[in-house]
PDB file of N, CA and C in Angstrom:
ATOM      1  N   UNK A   1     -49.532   8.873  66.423  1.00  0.00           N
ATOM      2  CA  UNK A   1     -49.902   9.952  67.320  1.00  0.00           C
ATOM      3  C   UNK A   1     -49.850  11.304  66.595  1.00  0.00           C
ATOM      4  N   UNK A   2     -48.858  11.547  65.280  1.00  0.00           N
ATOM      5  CA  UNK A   2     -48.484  12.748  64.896  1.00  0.00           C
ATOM      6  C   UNK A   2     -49.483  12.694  64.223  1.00  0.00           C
ATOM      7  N   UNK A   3     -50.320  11.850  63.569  1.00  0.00           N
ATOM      8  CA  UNK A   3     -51.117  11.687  62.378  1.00  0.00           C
ATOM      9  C   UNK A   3     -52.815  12.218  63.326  1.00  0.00           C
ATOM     10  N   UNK A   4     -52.968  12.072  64.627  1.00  0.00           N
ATOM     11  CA  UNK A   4     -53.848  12.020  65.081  1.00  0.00           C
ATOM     12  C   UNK A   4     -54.268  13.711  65.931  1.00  0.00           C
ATOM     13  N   UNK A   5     -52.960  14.148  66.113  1.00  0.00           N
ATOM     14  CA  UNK A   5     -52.596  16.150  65.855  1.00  0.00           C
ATOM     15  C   UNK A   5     -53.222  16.729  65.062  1.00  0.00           C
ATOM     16  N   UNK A   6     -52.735  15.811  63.756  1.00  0.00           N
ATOM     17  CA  UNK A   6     -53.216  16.928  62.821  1.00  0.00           C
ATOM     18  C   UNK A   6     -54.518  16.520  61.982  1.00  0.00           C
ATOM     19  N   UNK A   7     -55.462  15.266  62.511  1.00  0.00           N
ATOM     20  CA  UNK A   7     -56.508  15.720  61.995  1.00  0.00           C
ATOM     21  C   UNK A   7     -57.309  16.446  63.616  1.00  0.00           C
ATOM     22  N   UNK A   8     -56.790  16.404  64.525  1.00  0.00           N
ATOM     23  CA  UNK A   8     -57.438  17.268  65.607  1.00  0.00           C
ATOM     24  C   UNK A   8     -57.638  18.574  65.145  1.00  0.00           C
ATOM     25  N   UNK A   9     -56.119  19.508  64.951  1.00  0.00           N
ATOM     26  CA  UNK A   9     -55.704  20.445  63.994  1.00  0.00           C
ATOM     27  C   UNK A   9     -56.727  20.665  63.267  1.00  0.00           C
ATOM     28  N   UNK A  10     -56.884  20.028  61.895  1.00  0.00           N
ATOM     29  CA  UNK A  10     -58.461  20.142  61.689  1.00  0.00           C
ATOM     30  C   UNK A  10     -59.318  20.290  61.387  1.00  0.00           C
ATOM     31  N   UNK A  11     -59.916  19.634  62.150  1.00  0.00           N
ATOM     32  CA  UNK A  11     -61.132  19.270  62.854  1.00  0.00           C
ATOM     33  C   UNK A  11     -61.368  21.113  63.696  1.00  0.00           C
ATOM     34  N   UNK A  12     -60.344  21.191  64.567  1.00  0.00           N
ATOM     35  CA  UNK A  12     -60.518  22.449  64.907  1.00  0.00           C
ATOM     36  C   UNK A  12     -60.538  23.661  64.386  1.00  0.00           C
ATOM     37  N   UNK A  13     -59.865  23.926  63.489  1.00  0.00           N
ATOM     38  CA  UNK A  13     -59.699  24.785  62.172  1.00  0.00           C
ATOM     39  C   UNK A  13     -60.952  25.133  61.819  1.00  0.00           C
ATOM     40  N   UNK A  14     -61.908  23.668  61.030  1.00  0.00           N
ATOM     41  CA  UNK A  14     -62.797  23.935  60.386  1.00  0.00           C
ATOM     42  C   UNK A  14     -64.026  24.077  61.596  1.00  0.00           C
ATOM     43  N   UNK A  15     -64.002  23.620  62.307  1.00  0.00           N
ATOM     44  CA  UNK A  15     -65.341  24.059  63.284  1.00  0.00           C
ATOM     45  C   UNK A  15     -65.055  25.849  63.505  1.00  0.00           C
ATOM     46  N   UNK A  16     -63.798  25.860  63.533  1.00  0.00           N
ATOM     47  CA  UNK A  16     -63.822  27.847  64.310  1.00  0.00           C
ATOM     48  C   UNK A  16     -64.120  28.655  62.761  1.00  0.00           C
ATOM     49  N   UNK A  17     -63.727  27.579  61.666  1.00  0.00           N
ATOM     50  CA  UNK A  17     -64.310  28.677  60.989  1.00  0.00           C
ATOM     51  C   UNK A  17     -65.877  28.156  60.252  1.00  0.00           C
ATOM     52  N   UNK A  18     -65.988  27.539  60.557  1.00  0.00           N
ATOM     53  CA  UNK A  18     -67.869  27.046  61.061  1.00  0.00           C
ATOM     54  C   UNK A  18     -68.656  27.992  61.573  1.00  0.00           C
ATOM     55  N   UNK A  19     -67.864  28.313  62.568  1.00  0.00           N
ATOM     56  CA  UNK A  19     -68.474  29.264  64.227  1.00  0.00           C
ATOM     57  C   UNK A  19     -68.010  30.747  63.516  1.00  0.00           C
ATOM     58  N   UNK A  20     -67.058  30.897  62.803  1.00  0.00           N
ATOM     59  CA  UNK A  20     -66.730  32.360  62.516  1.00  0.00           C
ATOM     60  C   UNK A  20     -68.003  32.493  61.099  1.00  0.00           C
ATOM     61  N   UNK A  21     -68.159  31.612  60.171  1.00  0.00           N
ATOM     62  CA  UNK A  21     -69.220  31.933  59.345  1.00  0.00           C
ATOM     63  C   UNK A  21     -70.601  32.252  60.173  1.00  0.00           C
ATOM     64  N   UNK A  22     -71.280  31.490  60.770  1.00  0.00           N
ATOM     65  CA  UNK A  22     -72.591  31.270  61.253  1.00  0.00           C
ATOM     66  C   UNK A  22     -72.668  32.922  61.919  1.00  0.00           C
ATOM     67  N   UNK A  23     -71.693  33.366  62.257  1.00  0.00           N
ATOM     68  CA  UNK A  23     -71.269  34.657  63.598  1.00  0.00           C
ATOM     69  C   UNK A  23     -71.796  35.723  62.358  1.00  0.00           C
ATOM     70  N   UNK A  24     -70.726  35.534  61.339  1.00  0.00           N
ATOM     71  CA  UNK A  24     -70.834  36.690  60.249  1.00  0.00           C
ATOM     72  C   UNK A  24     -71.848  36.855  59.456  1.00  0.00           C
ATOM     73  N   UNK A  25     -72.882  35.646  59.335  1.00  0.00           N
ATOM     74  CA  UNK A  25     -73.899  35.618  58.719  1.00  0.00           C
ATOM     75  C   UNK A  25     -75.236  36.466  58.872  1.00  0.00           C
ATOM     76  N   UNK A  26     -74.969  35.842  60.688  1.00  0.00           N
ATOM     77  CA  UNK A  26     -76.278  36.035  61.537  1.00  0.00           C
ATOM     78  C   UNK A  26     -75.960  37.560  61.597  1.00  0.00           C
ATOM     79  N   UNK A  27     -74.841  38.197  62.020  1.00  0.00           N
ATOM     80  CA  UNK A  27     -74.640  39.182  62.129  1.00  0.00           C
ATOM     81  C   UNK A  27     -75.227  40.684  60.889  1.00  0.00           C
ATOM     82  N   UNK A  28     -74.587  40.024  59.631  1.00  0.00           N
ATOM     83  CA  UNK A  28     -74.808  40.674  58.889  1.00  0.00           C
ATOM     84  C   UNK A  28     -75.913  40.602  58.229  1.00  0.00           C
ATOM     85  N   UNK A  29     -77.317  39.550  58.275  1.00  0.00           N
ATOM     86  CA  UNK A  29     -78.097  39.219  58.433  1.00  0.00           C
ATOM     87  C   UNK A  29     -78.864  40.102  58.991  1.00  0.00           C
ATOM     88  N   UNK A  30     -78.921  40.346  60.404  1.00  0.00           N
ATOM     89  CA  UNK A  30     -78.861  41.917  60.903  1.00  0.00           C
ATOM     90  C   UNK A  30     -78.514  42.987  60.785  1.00  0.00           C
ATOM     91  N   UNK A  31     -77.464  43.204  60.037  1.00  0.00           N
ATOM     92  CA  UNK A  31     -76.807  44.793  59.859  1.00  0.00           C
ATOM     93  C   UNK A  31     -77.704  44.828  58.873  1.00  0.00           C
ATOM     94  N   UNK A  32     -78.181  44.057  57.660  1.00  0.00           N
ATOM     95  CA  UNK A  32     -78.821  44.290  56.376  1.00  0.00           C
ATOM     96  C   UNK A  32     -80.360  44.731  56.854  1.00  0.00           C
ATOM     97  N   UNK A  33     -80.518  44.575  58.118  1.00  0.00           N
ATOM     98  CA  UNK A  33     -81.914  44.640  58.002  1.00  0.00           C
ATOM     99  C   UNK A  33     -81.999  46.065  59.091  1.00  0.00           C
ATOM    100  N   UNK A  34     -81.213  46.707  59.859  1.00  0.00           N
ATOM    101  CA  UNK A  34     -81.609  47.519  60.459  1.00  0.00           C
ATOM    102  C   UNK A  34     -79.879  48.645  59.270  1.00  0.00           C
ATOM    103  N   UNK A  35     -79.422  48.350  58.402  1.00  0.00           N
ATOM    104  CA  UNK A  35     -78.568  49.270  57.787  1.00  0.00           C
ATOM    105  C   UNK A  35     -78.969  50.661  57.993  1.00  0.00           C
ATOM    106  N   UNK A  36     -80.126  50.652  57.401  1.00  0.00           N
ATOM    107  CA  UNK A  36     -80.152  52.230  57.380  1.00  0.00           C
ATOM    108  C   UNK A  36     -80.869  53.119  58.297  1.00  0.00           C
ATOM    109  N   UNK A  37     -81.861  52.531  59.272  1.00  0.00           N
ATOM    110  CA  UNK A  37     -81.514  53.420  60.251  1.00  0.00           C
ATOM    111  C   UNK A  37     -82.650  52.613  61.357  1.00  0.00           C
ATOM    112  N   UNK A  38     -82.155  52.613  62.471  1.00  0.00           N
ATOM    113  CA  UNK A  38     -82.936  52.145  63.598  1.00  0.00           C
ATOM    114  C   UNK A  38     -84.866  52.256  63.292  1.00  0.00           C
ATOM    115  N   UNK A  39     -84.721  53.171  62.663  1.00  0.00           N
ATOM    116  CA  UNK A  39     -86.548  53.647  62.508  1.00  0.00           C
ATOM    117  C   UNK A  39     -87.294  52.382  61.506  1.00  0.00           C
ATOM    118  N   UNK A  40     -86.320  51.416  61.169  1.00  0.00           N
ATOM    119  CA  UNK A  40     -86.864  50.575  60.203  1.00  0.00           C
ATOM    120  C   UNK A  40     -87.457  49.446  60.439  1.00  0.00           C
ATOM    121  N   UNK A  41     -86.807  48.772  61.837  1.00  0.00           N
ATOM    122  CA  UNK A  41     -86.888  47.923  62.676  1.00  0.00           C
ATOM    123  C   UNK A  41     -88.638  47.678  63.457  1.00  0.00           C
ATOM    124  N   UNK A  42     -88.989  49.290  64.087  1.00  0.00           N
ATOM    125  CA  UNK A  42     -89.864  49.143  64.171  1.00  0.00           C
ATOM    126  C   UNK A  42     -91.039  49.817  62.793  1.00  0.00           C
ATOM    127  N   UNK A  43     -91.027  50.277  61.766  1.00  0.00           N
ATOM    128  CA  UNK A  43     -91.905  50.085  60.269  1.00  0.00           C
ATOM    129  C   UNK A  43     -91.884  48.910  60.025  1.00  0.00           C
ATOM    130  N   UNK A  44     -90.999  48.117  60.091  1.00  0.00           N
ATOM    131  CA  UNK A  44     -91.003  46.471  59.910  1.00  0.00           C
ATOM    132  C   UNK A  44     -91.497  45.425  60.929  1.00  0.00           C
ATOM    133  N   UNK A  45     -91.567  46.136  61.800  1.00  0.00           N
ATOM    134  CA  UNK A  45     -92.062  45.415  63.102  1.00  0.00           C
ATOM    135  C   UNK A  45     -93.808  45.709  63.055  1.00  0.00           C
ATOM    136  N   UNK A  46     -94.318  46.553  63.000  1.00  0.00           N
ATOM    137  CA  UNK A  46     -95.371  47.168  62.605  1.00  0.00           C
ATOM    138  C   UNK A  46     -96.148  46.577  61.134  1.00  0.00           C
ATOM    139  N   UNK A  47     -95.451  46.491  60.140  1.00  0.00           N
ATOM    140  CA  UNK A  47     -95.909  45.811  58.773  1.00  0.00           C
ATOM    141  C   UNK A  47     -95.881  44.318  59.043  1.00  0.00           C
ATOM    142  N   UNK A  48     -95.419  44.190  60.010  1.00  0.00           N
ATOM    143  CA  UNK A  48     -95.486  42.299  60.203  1.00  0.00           C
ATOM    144  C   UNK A  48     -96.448  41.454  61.444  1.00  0.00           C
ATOM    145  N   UNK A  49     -96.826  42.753  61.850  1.00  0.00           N
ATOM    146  CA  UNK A  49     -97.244  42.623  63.497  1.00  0.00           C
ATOM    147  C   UNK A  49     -98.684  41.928  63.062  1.00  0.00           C
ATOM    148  N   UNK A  50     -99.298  42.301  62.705  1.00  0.00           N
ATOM    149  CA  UNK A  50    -100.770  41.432  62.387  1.00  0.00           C
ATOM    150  C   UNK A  50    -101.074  40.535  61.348  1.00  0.00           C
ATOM    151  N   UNK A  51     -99.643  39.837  60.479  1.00  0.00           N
ATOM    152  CA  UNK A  51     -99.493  39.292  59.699  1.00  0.00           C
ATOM    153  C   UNK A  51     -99.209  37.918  60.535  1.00  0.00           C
ATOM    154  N   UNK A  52     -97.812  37.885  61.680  1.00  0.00           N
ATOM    155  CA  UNK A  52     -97.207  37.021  62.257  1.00  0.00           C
ATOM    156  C   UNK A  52     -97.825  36.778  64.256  1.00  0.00           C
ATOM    157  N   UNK A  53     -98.624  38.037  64.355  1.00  0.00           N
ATOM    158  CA  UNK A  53     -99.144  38.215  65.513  1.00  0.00           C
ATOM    159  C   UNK A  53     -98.097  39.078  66.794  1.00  0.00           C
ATOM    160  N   UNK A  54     -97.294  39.237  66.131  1.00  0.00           N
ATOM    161  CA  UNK A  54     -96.053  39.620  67.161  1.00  0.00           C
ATOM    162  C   UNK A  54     -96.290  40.469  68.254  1.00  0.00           C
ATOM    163  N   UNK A  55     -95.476  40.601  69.194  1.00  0.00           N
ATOM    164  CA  UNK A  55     -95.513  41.452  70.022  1.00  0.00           C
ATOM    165  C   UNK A  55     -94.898  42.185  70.478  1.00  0.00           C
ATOM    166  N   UNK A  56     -95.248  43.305  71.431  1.00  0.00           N
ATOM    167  CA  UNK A  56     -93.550  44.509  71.500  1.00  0.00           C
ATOM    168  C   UNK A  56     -92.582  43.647  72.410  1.00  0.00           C
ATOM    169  N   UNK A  57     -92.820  42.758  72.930  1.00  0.00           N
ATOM    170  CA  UNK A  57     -91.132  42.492  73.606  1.00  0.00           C
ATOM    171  C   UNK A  57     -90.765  41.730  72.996  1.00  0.00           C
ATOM    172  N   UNK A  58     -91.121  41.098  71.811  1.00  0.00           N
ATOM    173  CA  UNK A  58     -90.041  40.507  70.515  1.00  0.00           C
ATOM    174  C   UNK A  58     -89.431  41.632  69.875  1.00  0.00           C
ATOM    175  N   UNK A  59     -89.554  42.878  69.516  1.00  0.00           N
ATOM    176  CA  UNK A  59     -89.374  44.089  68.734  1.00  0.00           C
ATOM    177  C   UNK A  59     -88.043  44.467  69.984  1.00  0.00           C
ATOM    178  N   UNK A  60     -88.141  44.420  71.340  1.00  0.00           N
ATOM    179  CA  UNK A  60     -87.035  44.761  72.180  1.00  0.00           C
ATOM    180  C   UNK A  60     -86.362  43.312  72.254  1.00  0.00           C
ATOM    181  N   UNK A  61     -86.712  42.313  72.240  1.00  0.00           N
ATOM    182  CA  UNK A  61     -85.631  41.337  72.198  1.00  0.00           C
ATOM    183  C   UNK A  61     -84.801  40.921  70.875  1.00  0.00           C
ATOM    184  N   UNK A  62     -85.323  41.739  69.816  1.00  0.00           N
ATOM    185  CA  UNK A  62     -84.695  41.471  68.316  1.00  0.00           C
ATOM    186  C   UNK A  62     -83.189  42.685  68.614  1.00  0.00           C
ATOM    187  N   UNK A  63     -83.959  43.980  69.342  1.00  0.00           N
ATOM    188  CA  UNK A  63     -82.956  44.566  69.405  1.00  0.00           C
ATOM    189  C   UNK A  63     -81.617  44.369  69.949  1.00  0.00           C
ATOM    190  N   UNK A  64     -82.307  43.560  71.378  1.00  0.00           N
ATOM    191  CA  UNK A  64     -81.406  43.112  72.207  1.00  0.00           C
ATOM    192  C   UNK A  64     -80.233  41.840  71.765  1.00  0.00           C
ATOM    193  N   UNK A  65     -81.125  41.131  70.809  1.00  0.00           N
ATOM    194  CA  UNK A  65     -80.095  40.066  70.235  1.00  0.00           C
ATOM    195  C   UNK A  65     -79.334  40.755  68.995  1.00  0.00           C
ATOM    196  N   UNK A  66     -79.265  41.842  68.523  1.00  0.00           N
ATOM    197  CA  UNK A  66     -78.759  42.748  67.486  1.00  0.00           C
ATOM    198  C   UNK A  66     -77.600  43.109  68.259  1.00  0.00           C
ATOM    199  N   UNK A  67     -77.360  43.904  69.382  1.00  0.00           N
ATOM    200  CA  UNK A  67     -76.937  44.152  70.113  1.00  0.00           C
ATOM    201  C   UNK A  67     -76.165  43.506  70.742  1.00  0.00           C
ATOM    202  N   UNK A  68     -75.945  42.603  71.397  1.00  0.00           N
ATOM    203  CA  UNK A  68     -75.456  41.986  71.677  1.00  0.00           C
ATOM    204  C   UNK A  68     -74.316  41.055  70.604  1.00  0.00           C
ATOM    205  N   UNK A  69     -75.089  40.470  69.285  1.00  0.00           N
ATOM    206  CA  UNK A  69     -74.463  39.908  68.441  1.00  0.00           C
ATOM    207  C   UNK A  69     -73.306  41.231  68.197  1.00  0.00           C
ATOM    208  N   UNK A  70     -73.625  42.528  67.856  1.00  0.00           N
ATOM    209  CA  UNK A  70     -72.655  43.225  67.271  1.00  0.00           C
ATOM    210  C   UNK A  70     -71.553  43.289  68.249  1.00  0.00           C
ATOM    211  N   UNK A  71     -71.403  43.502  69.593  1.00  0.00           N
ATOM    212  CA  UNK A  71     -70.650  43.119  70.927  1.00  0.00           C
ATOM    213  C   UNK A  71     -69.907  41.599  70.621  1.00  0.00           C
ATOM    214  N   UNK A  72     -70.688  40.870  70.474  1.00  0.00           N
ATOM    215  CA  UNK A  72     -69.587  39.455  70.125  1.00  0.00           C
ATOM    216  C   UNK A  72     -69.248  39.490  69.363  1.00  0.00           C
ATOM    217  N   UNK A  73     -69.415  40.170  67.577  1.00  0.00           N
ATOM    218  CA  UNK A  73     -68.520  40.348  66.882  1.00  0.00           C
ATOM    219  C   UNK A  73     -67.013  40.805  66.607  1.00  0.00           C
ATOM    220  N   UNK A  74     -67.401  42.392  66.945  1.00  0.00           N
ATOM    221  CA  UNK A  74     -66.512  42.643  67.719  1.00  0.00           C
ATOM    222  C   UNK A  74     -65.431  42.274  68.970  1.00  0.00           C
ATOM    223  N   UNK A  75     -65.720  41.822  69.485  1.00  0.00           N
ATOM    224  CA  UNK A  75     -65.229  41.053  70.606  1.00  0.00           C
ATOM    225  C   UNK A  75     -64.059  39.551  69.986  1.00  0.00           C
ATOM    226  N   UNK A  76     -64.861  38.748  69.045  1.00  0.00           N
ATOM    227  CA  UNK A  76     -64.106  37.901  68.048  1.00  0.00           C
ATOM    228  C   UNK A  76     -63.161  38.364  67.120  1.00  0.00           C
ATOM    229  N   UNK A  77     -63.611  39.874  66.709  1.00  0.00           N
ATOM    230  CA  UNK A  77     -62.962  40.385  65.682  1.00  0.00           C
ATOM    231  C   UNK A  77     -61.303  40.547  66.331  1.00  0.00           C
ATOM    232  N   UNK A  78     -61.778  41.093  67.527  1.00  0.00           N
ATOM    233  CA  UNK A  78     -60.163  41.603  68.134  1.00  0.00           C
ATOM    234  C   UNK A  78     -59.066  40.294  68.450  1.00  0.00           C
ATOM    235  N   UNK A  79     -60.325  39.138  68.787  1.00  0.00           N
ATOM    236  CA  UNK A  79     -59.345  38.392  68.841  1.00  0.00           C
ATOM    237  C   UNK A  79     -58.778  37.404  67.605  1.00  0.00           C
ATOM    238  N   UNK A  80     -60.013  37.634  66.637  1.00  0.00           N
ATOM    239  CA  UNK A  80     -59.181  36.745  65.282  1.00  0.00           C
ATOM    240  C   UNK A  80     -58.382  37.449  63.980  1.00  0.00           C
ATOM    241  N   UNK A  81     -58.175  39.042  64.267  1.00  0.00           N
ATOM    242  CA  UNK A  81     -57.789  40.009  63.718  1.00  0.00           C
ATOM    243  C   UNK A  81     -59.144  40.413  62.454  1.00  0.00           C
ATOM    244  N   UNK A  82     -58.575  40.470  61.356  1.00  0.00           N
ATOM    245  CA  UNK A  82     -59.653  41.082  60.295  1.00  0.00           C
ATOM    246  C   UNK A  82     -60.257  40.409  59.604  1.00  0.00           C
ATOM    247  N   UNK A  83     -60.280  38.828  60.119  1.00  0.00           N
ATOM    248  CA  UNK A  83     -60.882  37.456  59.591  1.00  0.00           C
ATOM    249  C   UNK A  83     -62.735  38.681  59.271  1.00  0.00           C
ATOM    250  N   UNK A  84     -62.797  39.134  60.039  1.00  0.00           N
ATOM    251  CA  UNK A  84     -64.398  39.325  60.200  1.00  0.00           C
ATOM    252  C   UNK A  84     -64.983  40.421  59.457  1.00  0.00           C
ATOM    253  N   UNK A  85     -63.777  41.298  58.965  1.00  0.00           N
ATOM    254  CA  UNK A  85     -63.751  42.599  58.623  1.00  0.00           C
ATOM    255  C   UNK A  85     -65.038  42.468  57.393  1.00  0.00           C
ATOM    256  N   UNK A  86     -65.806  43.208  57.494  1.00  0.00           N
ATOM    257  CA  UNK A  86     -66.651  43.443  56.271  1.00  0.00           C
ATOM    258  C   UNK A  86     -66.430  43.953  54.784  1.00  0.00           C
ATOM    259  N   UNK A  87     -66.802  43.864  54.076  1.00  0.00           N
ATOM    260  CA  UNK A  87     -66.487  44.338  52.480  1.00  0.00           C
ATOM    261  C   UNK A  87     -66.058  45.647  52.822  1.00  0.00           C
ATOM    262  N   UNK A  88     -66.936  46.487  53.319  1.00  0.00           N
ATOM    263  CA  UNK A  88     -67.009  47.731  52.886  1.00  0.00           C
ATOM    264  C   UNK A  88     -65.518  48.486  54.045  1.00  0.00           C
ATOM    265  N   UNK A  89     -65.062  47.966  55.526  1.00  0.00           N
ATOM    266  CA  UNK A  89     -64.396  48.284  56.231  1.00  0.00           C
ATOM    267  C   UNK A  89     -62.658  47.923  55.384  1.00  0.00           C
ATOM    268  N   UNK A  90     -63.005  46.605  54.600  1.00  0.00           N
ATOM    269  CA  UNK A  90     -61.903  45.830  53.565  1.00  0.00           C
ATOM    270  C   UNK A  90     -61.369  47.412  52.487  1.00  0.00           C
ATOM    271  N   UNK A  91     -62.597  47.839  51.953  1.00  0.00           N
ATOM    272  CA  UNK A  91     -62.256  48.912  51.004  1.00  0.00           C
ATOM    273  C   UNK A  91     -61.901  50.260  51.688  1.00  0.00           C
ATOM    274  N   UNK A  92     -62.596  50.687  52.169  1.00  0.00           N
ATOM    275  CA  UNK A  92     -61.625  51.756  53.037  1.00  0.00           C
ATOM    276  C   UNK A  92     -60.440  51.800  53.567  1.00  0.00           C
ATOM    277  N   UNK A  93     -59.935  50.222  54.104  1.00  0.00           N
ATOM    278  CA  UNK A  93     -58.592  49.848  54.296  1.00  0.00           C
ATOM    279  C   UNK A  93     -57.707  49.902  53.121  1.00  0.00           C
ATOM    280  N   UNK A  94     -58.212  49.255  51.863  1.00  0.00           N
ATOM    281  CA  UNK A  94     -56.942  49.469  50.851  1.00  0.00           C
ATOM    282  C   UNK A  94     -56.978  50.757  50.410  1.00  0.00           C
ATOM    283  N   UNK A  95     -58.372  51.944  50.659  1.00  0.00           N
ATOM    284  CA  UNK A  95     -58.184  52.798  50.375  1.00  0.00           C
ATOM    285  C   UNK A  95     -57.075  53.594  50.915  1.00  0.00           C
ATOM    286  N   UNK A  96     -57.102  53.548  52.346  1.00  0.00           N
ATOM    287  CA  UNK A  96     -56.087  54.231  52.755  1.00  0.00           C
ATOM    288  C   UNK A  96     -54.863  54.036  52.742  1.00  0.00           C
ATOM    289  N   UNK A  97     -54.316  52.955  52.497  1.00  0.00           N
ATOM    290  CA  UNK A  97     -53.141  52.264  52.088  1.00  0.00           C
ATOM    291  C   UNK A  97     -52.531  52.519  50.797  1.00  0.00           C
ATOM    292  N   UNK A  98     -53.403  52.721  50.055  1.00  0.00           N
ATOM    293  CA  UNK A  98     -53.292  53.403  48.462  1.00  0.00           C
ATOM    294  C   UNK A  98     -53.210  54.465  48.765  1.00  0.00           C
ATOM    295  N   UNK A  99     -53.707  55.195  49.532  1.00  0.00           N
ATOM    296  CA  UNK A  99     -53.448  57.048  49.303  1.00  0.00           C
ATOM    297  C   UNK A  99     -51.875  56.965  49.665  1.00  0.00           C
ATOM    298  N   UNK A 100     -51.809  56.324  51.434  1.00  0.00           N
ATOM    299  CA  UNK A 100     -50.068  56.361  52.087  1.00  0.00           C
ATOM    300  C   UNK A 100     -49.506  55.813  50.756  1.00  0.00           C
ATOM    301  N   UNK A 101     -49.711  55.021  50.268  1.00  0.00           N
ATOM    302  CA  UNK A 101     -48.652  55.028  49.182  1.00  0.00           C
ATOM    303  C   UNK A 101     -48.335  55.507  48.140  1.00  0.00           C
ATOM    304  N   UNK A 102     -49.150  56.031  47.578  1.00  0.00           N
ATOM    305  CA  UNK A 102     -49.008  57.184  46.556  1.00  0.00           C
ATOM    306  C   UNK A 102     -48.561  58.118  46.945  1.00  0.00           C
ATOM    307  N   UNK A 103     -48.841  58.652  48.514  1.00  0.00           N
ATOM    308  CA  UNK A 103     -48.103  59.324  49.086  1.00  0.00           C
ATOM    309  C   UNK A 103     -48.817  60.841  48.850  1.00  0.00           C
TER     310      UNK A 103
END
């Protein structure tokens, strides 16, 4: 029975961090593509539009799933602490930790 805990244990382990990769991927997947500024989304939406046929309520539902993903990130983040934290939020953290300690 004890033996059957801990491959539950896991089994669960590796699926949440299954579900925590796929989260951070998709996510940042998105941050890379609207990074620098909302106005890019639609230049890119526009350069692709008669290539792929697209239409404007895919251009508001890309946003909307952007949006939303960054809300569940967040939302995971608080509850799995800094598992999610990004490179760049990582370096500003030891930055400031290095200044308090140097003092």
């Amino acid at each position: 029975m004890k033996i059957l805990k801990i491959i539950a244990t896991y089994i669960s382990v590796l699926i949440e961090s299954i579900l925590l990769f796929i989260l951070n991927f998709v996510v940042g997947f998105f941050d890379i593509i609207l990074s620098s500024s909302l106005f890019v989304v639609p230049i890119l939406f526009f350069v692709f539009k008669g290539t792929f046929g697209l239409e404007y309520w895919q251009l508001i539902a890309f946003l909307a799933v952007w949006i939303l993903l960054r809300l569940l990130r967040h939302t995971v983040q608080k509850w799995f602490g800094d598992k999610l934290d990004t490179y760049s939020e990582n370096v500003i953290r030891y930055a400031k930790a290095k200044d308090e300690y140097d003092g």
